[in-house]
N, C-alpha and C. Protein backbone atom coordinates (compact mmCIF):
# COMPACT_ATOMS: atom_id res chain seq x y z
N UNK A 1 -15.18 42.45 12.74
CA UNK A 1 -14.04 41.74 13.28
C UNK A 1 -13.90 40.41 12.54
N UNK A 2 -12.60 40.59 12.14
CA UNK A 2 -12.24 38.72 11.46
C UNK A 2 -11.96 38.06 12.31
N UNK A 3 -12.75 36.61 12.44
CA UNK A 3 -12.10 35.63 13.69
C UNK A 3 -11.55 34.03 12.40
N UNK A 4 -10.96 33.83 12.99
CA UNK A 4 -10.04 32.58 13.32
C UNK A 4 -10.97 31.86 13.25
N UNK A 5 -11.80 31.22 12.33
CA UNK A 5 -12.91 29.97 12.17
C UNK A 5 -12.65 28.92 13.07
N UNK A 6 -11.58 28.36 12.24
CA UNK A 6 -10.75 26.90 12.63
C UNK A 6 -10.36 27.27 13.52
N UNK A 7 -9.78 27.98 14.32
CA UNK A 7 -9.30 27.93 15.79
C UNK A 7 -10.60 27.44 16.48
N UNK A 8 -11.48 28.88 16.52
CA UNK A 8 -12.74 28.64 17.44
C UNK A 8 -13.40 27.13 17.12
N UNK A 9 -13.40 26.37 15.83
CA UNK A 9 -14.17 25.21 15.33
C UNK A 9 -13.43 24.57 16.48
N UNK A 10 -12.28 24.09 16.00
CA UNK A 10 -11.23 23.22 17.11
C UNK A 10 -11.20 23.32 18.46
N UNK A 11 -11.57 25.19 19.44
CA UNK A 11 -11.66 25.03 20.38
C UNK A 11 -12.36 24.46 21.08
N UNK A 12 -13.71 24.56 20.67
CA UNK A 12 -15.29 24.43 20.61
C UNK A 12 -15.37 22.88 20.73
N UNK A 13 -14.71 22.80 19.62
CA UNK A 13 -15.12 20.66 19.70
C UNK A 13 -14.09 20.18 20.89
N UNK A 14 -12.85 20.96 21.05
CA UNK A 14 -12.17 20.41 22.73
C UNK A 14 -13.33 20.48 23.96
N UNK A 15 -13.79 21.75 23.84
CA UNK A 15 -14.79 21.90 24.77
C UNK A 15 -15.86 20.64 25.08
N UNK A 16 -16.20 20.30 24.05
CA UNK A 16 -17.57 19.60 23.87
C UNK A 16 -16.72 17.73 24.68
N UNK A 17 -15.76 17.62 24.23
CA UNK A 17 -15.21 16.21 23.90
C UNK A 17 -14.69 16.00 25.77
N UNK A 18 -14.55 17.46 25.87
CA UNK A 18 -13.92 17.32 27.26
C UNK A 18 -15.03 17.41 28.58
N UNK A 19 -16.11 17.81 27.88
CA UNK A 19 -17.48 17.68 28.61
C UNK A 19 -17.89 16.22 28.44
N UNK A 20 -18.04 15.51 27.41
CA UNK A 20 -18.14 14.33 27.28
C UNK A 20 -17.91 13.12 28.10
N UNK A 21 -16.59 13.38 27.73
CA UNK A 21 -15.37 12.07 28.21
C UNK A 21 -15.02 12.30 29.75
N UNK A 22 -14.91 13.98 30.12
CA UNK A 22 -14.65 13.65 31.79
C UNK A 22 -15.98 14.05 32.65
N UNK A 23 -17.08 15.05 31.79
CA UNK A 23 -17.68 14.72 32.97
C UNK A 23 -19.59 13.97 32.60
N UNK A 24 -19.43 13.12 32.02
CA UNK A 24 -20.16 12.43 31.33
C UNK A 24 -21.32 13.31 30.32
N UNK A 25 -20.97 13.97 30.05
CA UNK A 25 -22.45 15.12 29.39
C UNK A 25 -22.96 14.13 28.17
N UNK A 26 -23.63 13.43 27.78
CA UNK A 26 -23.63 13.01 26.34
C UNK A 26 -24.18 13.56 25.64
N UNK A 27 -25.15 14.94 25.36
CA UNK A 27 -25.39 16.20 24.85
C UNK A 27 -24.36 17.01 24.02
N UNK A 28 -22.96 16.44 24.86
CA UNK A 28 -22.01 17.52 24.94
C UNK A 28 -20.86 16.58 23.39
N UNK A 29 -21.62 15.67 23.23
CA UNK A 29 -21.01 15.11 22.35
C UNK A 29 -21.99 14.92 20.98
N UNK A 30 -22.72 14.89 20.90
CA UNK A 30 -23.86 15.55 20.25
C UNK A 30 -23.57 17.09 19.05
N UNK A 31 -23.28 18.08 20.57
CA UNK A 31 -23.09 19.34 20.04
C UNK A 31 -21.59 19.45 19.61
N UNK A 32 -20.84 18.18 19.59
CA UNK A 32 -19.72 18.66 18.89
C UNK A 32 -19.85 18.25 17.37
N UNK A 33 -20.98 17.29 17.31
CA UNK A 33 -21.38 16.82 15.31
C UNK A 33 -21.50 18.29 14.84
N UNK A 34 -22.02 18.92 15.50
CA UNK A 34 -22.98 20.23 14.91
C UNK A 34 -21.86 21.56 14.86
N UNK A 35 -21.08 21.23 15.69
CA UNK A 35 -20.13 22.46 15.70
C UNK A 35 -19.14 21.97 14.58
N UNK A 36 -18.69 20.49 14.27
CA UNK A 36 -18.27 19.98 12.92
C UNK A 36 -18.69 20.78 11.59
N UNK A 37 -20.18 20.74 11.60
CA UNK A 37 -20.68 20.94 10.31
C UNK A 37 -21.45 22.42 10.05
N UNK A 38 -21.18 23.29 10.95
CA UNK A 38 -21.93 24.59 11.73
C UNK A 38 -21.11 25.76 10.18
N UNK A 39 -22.02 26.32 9.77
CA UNK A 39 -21.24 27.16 9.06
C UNK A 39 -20.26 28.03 9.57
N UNK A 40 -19.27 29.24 9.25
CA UNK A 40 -18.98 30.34 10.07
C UNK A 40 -20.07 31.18 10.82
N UNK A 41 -20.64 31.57 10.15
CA UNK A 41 -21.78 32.19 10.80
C UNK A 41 -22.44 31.51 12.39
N UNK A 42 -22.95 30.29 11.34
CA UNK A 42 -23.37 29.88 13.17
C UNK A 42 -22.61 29.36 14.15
N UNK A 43 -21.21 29.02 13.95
CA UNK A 43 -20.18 29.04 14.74
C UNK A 43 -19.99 29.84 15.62
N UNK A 44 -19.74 30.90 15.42
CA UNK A 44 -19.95 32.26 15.97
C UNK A 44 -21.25 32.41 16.43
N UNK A 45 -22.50 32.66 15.87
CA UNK A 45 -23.77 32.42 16.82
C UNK A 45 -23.51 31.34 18.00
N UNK A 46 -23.18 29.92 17.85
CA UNK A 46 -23.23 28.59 19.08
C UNK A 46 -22.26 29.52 19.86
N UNK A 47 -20.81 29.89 19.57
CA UNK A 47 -19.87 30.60 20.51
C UNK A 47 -20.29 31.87 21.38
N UNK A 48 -21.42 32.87 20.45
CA UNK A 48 -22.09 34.16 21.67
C UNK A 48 -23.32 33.06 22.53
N UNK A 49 -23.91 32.61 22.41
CA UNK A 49 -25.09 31.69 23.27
C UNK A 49 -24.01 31.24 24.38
N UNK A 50 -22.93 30.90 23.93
CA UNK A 50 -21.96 30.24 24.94
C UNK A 50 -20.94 31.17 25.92
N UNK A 51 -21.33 32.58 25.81
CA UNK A 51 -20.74 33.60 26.03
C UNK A 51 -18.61 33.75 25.94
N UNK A 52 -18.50 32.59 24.85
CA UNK A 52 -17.18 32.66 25.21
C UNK A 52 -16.74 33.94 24.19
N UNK A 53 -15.67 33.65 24.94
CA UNK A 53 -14.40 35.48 24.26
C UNK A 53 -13.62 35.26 22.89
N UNK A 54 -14.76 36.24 21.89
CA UNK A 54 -14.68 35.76 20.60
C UNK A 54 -13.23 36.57 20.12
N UNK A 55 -12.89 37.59 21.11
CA UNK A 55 -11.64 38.28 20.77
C UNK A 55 -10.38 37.99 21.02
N UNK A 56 -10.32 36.60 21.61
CA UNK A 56 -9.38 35.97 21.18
C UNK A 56 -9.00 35.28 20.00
N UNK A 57 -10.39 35.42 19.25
CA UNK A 57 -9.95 34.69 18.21
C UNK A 57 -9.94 35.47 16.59
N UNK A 58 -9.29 36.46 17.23
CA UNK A 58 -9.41 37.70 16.27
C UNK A 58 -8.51 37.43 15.20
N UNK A 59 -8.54 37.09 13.89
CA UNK A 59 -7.69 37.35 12.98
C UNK A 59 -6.69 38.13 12.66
C-alpha cells in the first residue's frame, strides 16, 4: 500500500502540538522533533505503535 507521507507527517505533528499546547503533555512535543525528522519507514512504524488508520492515508 502507498501512503501519503506528508499527509500522515503533518497529521502526526497536529497530533503531537495539540497534545502539547491543550493538554500539557511535554513528551508530546518532543515526539513531534522526531516525527519531523522520522524517515518514511519509521513514520509509518511511530503511526502502527499509535494504532492510527493508515488507510486513510492511502495514495
Amino acid at each position: 500500500m502507498d501512503i501519503d507521507i506528508e499527509k500522515l507527517r503533518k497529521d502526526m505533528k497536529q497530533d503531537c502540538y495539540g497534545a502539547f499546547f491543550a493538554g500539557g503533555f511535554g513528551g508530546a512535543l518532543m515526539e513531534s522533533f522526531d516525527v519531523e525528522k522520522a524517515s518514511p519507514k519509521e513514520l509509518v512504524e511511530m503511526a502502527e505503535r499509535k494504532r492510527m488508520d493508515l488507510l486513510k492515508y492511502r495514495d
